[in-house]
C-alpha atoms as a PDB file:
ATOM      1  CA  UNK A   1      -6.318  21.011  13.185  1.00  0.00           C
ATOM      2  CA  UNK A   2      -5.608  17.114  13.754  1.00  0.00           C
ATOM      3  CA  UNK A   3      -2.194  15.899  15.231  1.00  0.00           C
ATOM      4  CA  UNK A   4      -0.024  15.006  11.944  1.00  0.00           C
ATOM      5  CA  UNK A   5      -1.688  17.648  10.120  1.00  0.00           C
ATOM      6  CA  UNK A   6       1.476  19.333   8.900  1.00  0.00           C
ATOM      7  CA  UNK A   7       3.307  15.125   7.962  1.00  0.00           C
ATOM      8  CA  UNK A   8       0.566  14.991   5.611  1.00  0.00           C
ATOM      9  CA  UNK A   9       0.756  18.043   3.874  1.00  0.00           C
ATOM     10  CA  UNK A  10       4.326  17.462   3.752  1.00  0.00           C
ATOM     11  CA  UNK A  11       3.786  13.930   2.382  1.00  0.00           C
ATOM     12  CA  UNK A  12       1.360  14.984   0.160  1.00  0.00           C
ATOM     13  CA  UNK A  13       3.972  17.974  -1.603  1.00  0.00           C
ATOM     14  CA  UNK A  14       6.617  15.097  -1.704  1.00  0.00           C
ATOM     15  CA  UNK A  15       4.536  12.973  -3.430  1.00  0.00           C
ATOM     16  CA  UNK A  16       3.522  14.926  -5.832  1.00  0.00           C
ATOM     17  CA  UNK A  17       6.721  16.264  -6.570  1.00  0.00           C
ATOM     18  CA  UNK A  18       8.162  12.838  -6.984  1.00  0.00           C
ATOM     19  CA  UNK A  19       5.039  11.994  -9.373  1.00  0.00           C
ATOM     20  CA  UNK A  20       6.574  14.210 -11.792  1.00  0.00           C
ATOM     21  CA  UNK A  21       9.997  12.560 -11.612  1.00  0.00           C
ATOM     22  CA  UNK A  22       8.567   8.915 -12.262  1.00  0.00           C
ATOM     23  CA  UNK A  23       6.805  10.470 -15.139  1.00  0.00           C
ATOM     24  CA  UNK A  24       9.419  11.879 -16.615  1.00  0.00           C
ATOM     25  CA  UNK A  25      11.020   8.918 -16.848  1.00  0.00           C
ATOM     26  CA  UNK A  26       8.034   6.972 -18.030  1.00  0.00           C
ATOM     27  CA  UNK A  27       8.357   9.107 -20.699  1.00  0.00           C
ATOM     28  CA  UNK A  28      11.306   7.923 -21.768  1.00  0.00           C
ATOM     29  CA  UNK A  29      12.461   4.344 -23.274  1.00  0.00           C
ATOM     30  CA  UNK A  30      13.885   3.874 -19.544  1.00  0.00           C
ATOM     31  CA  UNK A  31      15.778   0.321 -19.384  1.00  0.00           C
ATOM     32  CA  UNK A  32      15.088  -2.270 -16.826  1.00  0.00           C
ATOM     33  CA  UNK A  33      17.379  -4.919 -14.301  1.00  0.00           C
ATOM     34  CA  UNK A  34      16.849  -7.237 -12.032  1.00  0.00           C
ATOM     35  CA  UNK A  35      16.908  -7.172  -7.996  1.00  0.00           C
ATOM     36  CA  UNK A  36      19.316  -9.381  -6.665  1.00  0.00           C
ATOM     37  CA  UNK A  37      17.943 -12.351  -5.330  1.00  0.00           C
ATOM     38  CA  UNK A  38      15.330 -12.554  -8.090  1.00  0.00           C
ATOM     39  CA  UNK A  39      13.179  -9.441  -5.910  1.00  0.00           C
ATOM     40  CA  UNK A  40      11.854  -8.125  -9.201  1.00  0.00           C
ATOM     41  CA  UNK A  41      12.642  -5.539 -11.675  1.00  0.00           C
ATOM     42  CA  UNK A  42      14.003  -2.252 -10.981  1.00  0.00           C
ATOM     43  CA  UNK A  43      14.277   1.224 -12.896  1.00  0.00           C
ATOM     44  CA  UNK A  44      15.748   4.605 -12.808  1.00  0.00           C
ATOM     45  CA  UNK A  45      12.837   5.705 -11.785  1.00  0.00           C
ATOM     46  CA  UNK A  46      13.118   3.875  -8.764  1.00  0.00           C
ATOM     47  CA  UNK A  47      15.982   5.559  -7.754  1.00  0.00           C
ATOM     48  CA  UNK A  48      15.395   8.767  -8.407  1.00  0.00           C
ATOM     49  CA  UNK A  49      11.871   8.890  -6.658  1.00  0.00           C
ATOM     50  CA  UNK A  50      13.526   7.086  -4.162  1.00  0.00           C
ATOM     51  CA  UNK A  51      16.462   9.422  -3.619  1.00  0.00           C
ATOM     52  CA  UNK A  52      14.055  12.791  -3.371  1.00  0.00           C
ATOM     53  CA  UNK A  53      11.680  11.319  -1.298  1.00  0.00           C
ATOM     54  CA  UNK A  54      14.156  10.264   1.568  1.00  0.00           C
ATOM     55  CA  UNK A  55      16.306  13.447   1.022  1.00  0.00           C
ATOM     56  CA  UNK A  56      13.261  15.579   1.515  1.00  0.00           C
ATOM     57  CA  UNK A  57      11.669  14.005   4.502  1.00  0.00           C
ATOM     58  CA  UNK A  58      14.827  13.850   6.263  1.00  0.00           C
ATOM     59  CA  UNK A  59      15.233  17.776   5.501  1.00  0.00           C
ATOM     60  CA  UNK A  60      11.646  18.462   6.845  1.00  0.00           C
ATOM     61  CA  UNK A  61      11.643  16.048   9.752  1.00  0.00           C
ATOM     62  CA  UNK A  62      15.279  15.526  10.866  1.00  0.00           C
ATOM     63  CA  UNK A  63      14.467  14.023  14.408  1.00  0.00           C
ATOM     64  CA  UNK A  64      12.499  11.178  12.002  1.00  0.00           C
ATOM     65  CA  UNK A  65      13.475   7.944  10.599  1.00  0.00           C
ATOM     66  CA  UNK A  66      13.062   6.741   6.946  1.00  0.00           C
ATOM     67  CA  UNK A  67      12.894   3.105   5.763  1.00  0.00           C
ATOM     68  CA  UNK A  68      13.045   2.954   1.608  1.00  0.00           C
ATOM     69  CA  UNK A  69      12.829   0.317  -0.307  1.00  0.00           C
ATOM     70  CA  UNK A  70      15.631   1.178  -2.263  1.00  0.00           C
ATOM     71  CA  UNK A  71      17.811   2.073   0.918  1.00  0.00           C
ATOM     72  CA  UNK A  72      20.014  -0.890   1.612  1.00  0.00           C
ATOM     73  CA  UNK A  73      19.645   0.338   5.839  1.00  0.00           C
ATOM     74  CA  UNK A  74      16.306  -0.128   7.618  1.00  0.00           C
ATOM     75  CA  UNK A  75      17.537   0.223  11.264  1.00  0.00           C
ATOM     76  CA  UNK A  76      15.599   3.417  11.590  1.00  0.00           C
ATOM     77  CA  UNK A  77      12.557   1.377  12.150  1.00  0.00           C
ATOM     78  CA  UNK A  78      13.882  -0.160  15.288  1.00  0.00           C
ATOM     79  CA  UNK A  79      15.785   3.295  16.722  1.00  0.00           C
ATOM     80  CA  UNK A  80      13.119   6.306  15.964  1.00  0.00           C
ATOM     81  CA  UNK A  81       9.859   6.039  17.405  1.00  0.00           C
ATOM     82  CA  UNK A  82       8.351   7.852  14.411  1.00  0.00           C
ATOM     83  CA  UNK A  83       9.940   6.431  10.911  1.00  0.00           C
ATOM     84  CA  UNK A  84       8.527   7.492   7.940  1.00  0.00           C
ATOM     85  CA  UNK A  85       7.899   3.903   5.376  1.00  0.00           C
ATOM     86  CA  UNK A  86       8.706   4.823   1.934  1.00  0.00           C
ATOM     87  CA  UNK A  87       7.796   2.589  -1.653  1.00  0.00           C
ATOM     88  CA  UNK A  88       8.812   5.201  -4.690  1.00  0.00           C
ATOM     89  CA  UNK A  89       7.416   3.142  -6.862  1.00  0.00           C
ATOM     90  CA  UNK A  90       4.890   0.234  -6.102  1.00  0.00           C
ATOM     91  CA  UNK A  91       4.280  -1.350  -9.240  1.00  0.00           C
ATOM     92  CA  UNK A  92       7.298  -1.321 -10.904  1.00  0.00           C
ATOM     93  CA  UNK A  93       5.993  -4.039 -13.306  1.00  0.00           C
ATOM     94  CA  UNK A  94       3.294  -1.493 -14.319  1.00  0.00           C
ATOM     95  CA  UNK A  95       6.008   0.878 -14.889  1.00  0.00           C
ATOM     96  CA  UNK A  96       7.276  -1.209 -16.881  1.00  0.00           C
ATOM     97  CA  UNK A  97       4.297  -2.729 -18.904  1.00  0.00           C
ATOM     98  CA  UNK A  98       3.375   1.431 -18.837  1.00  0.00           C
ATOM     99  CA  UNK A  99      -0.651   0.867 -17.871  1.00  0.00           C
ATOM    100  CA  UNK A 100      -0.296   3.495 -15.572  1.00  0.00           C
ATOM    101  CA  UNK A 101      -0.921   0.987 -12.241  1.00  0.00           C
ATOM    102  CA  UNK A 102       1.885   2.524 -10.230  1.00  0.00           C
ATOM    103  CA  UNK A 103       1.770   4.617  -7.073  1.00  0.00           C
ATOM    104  CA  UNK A 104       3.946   5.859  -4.720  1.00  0.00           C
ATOM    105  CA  UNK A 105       3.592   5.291  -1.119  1.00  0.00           C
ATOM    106  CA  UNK A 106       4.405   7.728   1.891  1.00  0.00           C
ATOM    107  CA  UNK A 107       3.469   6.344   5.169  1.00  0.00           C
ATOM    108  CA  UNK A 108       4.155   7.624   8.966  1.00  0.00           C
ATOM    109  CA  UNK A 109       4.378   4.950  11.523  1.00  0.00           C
ATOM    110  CA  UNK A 110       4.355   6.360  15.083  1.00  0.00           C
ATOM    111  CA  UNK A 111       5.343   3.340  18.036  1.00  0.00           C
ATOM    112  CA  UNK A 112       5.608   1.222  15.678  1.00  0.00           C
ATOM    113  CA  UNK A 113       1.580   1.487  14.165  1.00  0.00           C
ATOM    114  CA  UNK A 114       1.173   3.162  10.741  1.00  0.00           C
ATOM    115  CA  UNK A 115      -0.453   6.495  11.594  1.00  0.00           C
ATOM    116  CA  UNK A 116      -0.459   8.391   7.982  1.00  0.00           C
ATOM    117  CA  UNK A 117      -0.291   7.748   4.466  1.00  0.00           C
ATOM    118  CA  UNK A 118      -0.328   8.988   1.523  1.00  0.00           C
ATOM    119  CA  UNK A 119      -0.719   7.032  -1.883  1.00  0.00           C
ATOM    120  CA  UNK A 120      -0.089   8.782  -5.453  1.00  0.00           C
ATOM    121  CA  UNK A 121      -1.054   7.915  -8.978  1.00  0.00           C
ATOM    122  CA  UNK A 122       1.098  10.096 -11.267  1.00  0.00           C
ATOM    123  CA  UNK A 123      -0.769   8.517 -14.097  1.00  0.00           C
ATOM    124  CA  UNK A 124      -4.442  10.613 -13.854  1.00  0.00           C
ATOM    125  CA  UNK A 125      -3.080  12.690 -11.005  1.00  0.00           C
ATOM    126  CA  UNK A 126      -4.998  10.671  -7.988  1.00  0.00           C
ATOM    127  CA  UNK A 127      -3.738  11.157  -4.337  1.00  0.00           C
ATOM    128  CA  UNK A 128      -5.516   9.185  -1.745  1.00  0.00           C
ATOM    129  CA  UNK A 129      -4.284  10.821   1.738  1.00  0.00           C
ATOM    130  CA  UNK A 130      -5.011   9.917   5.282  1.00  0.00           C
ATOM    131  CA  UNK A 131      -4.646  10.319   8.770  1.00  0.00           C
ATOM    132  CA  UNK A 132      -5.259   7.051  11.073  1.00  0.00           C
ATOM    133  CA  UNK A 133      -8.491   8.312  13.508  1.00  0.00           C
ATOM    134  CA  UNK A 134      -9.614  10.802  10.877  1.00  0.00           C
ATOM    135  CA  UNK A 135     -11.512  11.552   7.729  1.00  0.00           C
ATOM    136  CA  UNK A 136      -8.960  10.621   4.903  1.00  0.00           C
ATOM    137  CA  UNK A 137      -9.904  12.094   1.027  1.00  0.00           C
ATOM    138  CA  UNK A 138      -9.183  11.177  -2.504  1.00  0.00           C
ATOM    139  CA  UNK A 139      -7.929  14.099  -5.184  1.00  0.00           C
ATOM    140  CA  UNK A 140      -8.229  13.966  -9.053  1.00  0.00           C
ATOM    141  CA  UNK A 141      -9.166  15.966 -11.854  1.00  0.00           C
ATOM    142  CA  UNK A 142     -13.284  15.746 -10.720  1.00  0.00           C
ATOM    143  CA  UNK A 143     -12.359  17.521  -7.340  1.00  0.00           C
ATOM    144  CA  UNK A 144     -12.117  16.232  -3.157  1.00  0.00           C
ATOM    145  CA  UNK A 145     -13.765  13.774  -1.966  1.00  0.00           C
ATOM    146  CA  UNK A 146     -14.005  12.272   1.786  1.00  0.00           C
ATOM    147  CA  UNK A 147     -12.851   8.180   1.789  1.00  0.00           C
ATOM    148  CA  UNK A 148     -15.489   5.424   3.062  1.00  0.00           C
ATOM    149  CA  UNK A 149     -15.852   2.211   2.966  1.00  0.00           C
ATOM    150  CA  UNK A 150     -18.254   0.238   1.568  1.00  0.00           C
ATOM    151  CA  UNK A 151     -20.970  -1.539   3.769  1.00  0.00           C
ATOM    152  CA  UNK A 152     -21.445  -5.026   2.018  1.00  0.00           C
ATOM    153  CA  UNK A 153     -21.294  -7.558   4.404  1.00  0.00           C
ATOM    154  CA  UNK A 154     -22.434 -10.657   2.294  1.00  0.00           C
ATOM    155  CA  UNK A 155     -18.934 -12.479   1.304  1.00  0.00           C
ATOM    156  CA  UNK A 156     -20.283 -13.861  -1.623  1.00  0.00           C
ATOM    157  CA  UNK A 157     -21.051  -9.942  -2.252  1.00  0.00           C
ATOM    158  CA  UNK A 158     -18.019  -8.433  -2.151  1.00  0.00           C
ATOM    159  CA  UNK A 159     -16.073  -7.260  -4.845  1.00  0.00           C
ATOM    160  CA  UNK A 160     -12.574  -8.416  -5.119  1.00  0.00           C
ATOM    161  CA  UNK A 161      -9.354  -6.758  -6.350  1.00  0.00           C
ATOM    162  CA  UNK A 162      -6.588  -8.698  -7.595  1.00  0.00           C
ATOM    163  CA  UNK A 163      -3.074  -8.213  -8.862  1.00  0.00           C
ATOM    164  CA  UNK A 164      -2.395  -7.645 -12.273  1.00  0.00           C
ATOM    165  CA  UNK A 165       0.875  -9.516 -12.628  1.00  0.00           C
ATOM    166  CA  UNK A 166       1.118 -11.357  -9.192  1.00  0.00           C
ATOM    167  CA  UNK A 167      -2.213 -13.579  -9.620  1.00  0.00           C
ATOM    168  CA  UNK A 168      -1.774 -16.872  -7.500  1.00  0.00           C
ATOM    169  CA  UNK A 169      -4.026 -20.367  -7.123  1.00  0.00           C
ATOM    170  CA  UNK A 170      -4.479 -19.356  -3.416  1.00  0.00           C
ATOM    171  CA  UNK A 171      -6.141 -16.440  -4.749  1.00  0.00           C
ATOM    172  CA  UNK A 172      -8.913 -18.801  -6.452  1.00  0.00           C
ATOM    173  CA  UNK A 173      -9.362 -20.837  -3.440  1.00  0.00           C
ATOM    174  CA  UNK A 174     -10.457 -17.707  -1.070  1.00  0.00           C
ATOM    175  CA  UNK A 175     -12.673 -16.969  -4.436  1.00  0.00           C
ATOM    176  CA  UNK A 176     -14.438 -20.038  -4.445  1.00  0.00           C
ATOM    177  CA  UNK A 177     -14.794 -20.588  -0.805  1.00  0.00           C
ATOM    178  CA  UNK A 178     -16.506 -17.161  -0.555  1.00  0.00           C
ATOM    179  CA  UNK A 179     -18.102 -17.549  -3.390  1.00  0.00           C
ATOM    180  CA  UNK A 180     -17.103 -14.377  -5.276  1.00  0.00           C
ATOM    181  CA  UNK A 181     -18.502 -13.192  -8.862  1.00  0.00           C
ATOM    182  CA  UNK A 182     -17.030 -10.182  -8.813  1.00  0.00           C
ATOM    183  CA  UNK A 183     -13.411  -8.903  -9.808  1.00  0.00           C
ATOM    184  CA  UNK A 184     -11.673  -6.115 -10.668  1.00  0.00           C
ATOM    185  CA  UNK A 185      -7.513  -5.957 -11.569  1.00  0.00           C
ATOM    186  CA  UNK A 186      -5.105  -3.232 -10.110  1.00  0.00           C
ATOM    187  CA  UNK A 187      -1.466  -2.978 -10.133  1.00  0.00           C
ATOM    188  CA  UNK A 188      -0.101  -1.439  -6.973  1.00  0.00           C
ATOM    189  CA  UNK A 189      -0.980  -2.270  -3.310  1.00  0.00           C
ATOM    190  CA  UNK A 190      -1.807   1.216  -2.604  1.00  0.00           C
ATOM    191  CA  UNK A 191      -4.415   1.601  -5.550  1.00  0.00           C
ATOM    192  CA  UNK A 192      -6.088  -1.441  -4.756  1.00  0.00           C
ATOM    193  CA  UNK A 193      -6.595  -0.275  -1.295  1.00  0.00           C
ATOM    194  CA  UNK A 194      -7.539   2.895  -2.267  1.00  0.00           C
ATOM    195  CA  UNK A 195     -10.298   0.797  -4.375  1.00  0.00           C
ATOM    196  CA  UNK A 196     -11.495  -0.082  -1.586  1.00  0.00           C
ATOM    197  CA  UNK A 197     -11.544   3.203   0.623  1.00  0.00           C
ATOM    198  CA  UNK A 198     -13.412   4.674  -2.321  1.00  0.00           C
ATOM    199  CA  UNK A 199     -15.928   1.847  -2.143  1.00  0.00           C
ATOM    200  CA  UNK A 200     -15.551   0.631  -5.229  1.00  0.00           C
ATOM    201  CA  UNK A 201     -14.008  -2.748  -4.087  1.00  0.00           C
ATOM    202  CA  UNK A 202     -14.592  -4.274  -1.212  1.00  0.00           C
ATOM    203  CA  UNK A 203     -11.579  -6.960  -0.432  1.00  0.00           C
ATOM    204  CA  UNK A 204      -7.741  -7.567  -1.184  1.00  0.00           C
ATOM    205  CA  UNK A 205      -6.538 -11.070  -0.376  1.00  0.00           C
ATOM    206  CA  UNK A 206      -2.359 -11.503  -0.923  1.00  0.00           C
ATOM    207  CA  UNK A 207      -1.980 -14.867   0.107  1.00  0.00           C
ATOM    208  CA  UNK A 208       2.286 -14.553  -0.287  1.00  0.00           C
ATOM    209  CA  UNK A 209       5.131 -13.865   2.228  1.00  0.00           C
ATOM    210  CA  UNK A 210       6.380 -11.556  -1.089  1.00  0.00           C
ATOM    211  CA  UNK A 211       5.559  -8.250   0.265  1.00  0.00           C
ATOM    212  CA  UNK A 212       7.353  -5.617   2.798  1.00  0.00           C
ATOM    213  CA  UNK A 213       6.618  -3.026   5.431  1.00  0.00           C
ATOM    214  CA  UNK A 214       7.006   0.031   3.270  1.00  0.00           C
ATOM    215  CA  UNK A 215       4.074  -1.564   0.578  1.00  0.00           C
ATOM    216  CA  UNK A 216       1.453  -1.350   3.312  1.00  0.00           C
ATOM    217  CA  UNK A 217       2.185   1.305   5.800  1.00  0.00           C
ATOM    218  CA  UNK A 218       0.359   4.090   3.895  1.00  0.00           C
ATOM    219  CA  UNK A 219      -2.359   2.063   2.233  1.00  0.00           C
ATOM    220  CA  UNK A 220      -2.991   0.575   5.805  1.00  0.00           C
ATOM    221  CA  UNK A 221      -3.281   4.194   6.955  1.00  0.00           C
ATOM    222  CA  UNK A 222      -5.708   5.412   4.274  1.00  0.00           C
ATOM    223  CA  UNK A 223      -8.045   2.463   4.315  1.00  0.00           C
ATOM    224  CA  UNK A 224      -8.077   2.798   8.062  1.00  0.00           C
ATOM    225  CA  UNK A 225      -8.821   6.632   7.245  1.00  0.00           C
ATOM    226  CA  UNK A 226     -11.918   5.362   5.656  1.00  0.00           C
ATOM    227  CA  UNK A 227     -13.209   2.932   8.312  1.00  0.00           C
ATOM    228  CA  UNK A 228     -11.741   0.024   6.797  1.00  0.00           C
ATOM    229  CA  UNK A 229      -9.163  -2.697   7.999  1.00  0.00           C
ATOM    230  CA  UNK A 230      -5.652  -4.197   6.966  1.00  0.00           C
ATOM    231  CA  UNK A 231      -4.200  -7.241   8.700  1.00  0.00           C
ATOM    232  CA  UNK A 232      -1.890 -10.322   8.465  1.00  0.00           C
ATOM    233  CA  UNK A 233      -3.909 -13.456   7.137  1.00  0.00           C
ATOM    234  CA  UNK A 234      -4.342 -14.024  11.075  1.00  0.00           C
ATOM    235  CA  UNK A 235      -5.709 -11.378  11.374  1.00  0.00           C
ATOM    236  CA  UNK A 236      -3.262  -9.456  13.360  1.00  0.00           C
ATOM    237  CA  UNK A 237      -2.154  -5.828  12.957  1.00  0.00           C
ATOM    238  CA  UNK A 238       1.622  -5.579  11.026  1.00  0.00           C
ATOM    239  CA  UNK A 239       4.076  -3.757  13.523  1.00  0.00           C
ATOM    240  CA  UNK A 240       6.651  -0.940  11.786  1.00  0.00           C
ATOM    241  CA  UNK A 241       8.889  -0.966  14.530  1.00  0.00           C
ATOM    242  CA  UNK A 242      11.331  -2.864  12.866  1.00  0.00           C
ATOM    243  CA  UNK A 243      11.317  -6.051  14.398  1.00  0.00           C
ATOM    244  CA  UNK A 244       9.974  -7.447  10.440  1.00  0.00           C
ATOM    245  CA  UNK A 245       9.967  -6.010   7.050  1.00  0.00           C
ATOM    246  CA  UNK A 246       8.979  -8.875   5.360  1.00  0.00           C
ATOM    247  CA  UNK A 247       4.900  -9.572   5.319  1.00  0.00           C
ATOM    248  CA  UNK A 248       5.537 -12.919   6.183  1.00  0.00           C
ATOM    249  CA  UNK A 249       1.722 -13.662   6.740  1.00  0.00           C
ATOM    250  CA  UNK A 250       0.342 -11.958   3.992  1.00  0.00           C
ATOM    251  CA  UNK A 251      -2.125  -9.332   3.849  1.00  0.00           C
ATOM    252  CA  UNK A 252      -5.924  -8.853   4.173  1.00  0.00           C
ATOM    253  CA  UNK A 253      -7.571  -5.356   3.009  1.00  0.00           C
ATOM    254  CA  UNK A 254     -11.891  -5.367   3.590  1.00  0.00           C
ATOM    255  CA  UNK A 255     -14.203  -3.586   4.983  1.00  0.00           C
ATOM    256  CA  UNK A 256     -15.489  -3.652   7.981  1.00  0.00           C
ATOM    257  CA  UNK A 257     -18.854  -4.991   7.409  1.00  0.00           C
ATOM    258  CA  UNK A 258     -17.654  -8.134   5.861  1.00  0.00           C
ATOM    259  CA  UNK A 259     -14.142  -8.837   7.706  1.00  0.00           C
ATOM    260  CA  UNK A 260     -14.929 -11.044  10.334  1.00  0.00           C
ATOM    261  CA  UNK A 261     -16.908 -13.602   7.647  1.00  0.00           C
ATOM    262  CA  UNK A 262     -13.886 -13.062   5.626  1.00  0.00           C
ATOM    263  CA  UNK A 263     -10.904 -13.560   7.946  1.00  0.00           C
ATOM    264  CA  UNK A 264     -10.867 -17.457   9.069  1.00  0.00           C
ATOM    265  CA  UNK A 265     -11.205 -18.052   5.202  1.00  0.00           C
ATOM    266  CA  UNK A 266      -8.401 -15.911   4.122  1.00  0.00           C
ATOM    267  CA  UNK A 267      -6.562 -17.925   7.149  1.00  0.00           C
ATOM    268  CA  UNK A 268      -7.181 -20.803   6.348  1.00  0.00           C
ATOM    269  CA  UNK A 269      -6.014 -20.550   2.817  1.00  0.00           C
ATOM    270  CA  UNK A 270      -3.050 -18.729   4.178  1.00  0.00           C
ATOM    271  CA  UNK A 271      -2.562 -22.180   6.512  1.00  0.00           C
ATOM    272  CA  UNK A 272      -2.845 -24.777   3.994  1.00  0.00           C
ATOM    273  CA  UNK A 273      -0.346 -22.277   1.739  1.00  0.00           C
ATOM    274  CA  UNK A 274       2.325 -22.628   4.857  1.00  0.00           C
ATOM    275  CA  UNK A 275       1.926 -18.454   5.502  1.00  0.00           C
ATOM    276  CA  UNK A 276       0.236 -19.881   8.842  1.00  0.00           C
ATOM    277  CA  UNK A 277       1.525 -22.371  11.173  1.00  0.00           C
END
């Protein structure tokens, strides 16, 4: 049995569990407000999905930390060597426009590198789970089946996913420069990485600084689960140890195959965008 076996069966209960909660409130003609500081819309959803997830993770791994992004405190990242990243809802606009692009996000980062993660789709029950090092799997209504990347190495090749709500001029220019045809529109972070771990997309570009730790740890660990890569627009691997939150440099999900080609595009967008210096 693999080291972090037990997290992800944890993580993948939890998630599951908390699935029902956000639907239950989707159900409902749920009411909306505003982050302070304009940091988009929030629900009671949110908060509830936010206040079982943390309660039950600290019940099954008390010697753990938890970062939420509806907890106020993230010093955990910088005091426990293994804090668990946690986004109840990651496309609250989704929730809110109800097309079903939400997820929730469950990530383990161990020293400070995101180790485990689990990504759920209450909408059409799909749970992409992995463990960094080892075969990570997608669930839905057709069955299990094992993550991998695609192989597509031509940039001008690759199929792109892009935000629903969030889509930005920078996004055009890596288009254009790499001379991409094809597109495809998700909501959430996680689903659009789990687009690509399933092969059916082969590149996420988020040329913005408007994006935190606990939107990336799990997807990072699941596309990394299926032999794929997430970095800064530099190129560099994000850190969970609490010295940042904010994804100051952006982020850059692509297969393997094609990264390299990819990468001093992305940064160079990212540069003339002032993510780079």
């Amino acid at each position: 049995m693999p080291a972090l076996a037990q997290e992800l069966e944890v993580a993948r209960r939890i998630a599951r569990q908390a699935g029902d909660i956000l639907l239950q409130v989707y159900a409902t003609d749920f009411s909306v407000t505003d982050k302070a500081g304009g940091a988009g819309p929030v629900t009671l959803a949110d908060e509830r999905a936010n206040a079982f997830i943390v309660d039950e993770l600290r019940k099954a791994f008390p010697a753990d930390g938890v970062v939420a992004e509806e907890n106020e405190d993230a010093s955990d990242a910088r005091r426990f060597s293994r804090c668990w990243f946690v986004d109840p809802l990651d496309g609250t606009q989704e929730f809110v426009n109800r097309n079903g692009e939400f997820a929730i996000h469950i990530g383990l980062a161990v020293e400070g590198r995101a180790a485990l993660g689990v990504v759920y789709r209450a909408v059409g029950d799909v749970l992409y789970s992995g463990i960094v090092g080892e075969q990570g799997f997608v669930e839905d209504p057709q069955g299990r089946r094992a993550l991998r990347v695609s192989d597509v190495a031509d940039p001008a090749q690759l199929r792109l996913v892009v935000s629903r709500s969030h889509r930005s001029k920078t996004t055009d220019a890596v288009v254009q420069r790499l001379g991409i045809t094809k597109e495809t529109e998700s909501g959430s972070v996680g689903l659009k990485c789990g687009l690509l771990a399933e092969a059916r997309c082969d590149l996420y570009v988020h040329v913005s600084d408007k994006s935190y730790r606990w939107d990336n740890c799990a997807p990072e660990a699941v596309i990394r689960s299926a032999g794929g890569v997430l970095t800064d627009l530099a190129g560099n691997a994000y850190l969970y140890d609490g010295s940042e939150l904010q994804n100051r440099r952006g982020l850059l999900a692509c297969n393997a195959a094609a990264f390299d080609k990819v990468l001093p595009v992305a940064s160079q967008v990212a540069r003339e965008a002032g993510l780079l210096k």
